[in-house]
N, C-alpha and C. Protein backbone atom coordinates (compact mmCIF):
# COMPACT_ATOMS: atom_id res chain seq x y z
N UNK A 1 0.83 -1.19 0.00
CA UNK A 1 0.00 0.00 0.00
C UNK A 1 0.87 1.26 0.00
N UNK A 2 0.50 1.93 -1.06
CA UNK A 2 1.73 3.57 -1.07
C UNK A 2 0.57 4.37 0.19
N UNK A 3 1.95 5.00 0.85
CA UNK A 3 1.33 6.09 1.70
C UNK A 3 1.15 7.29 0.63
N UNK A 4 0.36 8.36 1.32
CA UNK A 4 -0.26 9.16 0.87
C UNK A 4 1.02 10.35 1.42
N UNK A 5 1.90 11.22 0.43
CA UNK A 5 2.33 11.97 1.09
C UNK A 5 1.54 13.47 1.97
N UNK A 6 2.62 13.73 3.37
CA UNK A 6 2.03 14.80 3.50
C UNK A 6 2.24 16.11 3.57
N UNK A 7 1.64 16.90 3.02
CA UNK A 7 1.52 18.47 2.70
C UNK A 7 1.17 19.47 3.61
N UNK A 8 2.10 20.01 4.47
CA UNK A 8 1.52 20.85 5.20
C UNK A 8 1.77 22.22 5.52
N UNK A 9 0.98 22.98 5.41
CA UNK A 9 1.08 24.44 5.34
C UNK A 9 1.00 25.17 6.86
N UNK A 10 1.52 26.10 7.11
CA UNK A 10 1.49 26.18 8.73
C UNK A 10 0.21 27.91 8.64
N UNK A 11 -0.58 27.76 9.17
CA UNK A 11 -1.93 28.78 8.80
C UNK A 11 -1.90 29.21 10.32
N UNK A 12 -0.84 29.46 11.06
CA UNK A 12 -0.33 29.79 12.39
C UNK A 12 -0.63 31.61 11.92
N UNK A 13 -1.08 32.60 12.92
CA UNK A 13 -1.37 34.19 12.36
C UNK A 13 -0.19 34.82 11.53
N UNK A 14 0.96 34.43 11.62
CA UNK A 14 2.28 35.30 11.27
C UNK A 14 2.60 34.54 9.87
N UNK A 15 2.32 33.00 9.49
CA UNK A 15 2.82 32.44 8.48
C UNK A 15 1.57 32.77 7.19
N UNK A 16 -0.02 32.96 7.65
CA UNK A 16 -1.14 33.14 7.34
C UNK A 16 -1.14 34.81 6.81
N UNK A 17 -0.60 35.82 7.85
CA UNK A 17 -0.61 37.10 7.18
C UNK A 17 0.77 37.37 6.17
N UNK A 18 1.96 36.19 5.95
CA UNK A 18 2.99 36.55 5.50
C UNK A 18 2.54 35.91 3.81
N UNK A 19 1.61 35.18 3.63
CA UNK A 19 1.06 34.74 2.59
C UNK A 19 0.63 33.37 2.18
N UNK A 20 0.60 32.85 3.33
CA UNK A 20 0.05 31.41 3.39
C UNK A 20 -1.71 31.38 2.69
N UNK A 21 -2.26 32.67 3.77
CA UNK A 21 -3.45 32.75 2.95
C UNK A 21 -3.50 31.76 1.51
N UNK A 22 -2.72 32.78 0.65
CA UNK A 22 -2.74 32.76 -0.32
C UNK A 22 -2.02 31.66 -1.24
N UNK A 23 -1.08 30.68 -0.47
CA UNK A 23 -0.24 29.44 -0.80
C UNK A 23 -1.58 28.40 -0.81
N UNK A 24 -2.19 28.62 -0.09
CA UNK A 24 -3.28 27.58 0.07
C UNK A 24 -4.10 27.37 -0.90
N UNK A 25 -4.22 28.04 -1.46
CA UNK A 25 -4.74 28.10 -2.87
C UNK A 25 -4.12 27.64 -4.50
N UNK A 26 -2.94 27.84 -4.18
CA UNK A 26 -1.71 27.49 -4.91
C UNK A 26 -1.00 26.03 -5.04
N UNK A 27 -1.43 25.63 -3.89
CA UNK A 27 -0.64 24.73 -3.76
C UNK A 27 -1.48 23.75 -4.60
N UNK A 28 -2.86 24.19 -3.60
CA UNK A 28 -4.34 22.45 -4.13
C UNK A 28 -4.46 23.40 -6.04
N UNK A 29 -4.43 24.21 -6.19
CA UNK A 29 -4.48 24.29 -7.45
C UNK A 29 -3.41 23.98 -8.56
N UNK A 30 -1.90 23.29 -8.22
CA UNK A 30 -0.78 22.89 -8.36
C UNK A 30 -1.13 21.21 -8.53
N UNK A 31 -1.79 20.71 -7.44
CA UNK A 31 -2.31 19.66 -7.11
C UNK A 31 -2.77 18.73 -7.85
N UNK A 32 -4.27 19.72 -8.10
CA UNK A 32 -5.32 19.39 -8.71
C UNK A 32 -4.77 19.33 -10.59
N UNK A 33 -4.09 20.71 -11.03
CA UNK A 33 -3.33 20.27 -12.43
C UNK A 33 -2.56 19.41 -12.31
N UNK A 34 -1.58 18.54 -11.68
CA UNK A 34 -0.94 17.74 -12.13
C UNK A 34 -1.81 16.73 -11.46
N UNK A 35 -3.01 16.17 -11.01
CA UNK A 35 -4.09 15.08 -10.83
C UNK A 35 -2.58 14.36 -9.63
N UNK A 36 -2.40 14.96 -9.07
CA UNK A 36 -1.59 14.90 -7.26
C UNK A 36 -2.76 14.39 -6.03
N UNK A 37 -4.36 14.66 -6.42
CA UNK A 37 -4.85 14.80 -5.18
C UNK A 37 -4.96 14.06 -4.63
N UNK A 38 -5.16 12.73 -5.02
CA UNK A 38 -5.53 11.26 -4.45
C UNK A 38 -4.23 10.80 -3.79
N UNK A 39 -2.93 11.30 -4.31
CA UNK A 39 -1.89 10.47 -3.39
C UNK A 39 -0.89 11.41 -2.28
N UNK A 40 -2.14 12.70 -2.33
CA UNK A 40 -1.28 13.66 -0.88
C UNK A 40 -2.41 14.19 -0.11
N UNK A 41 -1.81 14.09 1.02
CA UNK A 41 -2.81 14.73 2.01
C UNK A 41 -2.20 15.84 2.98
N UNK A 42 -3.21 17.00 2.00
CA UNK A 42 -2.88 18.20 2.36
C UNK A 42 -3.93 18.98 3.36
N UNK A 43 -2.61 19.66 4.20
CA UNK A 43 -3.54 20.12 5.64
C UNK A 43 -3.32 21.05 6.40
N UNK A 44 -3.71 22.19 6.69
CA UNK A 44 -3.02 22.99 7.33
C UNK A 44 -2.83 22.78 8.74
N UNK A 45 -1.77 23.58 9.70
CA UNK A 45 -1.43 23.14 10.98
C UNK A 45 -1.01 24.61 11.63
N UNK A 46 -0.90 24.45 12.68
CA UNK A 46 -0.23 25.91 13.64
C UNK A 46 1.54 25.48 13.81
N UNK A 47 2.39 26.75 13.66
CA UNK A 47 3.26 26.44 14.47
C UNK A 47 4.22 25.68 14.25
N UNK A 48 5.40 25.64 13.64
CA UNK A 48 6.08 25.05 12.85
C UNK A 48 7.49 25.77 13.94
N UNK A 49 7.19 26.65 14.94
CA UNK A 49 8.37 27.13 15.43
C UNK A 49 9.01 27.91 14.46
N UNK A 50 8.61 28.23 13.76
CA UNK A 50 9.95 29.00 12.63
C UNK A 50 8.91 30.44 12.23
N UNK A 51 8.78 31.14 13.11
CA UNK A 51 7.59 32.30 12.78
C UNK A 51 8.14 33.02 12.09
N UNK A 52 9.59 33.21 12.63
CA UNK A 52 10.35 34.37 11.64
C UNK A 52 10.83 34.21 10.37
N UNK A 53 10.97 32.88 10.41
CA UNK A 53 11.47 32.14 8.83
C UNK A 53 9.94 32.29 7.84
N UNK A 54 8.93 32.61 8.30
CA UNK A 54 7.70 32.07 7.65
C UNK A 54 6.86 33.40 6.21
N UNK A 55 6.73 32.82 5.38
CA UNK A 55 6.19 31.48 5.67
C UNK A 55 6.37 29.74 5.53
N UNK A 56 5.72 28.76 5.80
CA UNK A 56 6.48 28.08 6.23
C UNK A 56 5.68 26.78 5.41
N UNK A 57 5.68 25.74 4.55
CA UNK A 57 5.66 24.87 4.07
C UNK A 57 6.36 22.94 4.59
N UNK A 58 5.47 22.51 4.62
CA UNK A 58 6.10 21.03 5.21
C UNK A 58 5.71 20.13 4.30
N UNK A 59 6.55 19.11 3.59
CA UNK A 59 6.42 18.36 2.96
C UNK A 59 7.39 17.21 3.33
N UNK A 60 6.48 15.82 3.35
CA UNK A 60 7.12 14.35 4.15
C UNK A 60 7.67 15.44 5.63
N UNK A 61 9.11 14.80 5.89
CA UNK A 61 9.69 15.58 6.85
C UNK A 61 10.45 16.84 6.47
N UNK A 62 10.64 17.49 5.47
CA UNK A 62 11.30 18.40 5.14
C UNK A 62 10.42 19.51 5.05
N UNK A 63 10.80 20.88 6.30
CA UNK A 63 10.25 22.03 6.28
C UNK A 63 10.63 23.29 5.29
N UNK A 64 10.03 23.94 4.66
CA UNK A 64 10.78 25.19 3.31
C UNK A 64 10.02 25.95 4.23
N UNK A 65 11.18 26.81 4.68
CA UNK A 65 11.53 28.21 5.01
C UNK A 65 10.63 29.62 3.99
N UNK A 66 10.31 30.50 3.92
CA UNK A 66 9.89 31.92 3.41
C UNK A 66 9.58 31.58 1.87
N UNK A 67 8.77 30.67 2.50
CA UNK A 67 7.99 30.24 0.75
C UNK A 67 6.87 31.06 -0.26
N UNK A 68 7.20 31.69 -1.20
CA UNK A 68 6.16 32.43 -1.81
C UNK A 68 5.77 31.41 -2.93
N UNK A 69 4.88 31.88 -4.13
CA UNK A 69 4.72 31.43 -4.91
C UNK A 69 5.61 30.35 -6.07
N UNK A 70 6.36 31.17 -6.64
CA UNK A 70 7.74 30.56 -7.18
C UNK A 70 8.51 29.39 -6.12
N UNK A 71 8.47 29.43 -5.59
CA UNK A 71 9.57 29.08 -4.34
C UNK A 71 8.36 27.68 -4.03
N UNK A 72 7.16 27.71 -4.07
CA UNK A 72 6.22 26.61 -3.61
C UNK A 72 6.87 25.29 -4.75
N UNK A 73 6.23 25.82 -5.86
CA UNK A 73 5.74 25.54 -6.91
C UNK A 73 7.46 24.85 -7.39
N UNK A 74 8.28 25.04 -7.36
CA UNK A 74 9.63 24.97 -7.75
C UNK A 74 9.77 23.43 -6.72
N UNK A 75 9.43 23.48 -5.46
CA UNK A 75 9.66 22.67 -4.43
C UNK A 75 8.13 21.31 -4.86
N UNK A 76 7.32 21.93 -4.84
CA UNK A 76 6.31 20.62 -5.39
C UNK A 76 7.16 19.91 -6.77
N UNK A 77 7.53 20.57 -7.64
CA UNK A 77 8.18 19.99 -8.92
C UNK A 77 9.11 19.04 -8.81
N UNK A 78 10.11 19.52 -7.85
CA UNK A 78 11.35 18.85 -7.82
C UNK A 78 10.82 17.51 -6.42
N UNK A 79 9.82 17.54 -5.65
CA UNK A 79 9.09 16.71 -5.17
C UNK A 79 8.53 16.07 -5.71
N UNK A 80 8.12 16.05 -6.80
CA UNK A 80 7.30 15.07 -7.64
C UNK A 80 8.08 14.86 -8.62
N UNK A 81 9.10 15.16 -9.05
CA UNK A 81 9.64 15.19 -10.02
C UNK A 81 9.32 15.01 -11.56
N UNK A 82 8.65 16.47 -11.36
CA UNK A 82 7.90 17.05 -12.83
C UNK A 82 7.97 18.11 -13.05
């Protein structure tokens, strides 16, 4: 049975006003074009400890630091390798 990887966005107030808002949208719409949805489970969470680094992205165990748009999207690619 493949696990389902996981995707997690930290929607903590400081990672949320730095533009997570708006990653959240990006990401499942990243997702959803490359037909990703069925084998990740994406979720937001508080608190990643890294407020100042943020915003803040978690994927499997590896956390990305001051992630904007470009910077998401670059990191899903080379994660999926596509």
């Amino acid at each position: 049975m493949n696990e389902k990887v996981e995707i997690v966005i930290c929607l903590g107030s400081s990672c949320f006003s730095r533009g997570n808002k708006h990653m959240v949208k990006v990401v499942d719409d990243w997702l959803k074009e490359k037909r990703l949805k069925d084998k990740v489970n994406f979720h937001g969470a508080h608190c990643f400890s890294e407020c100042v680094n943020g915003p803040v992205l978690k994927i499997a165990d590896r956390i990305y630091l001051q992630v904007d748009t470009e910077k998401v999207i670059k990191v899903l690619s080379e994660y999926f390798n596509l």
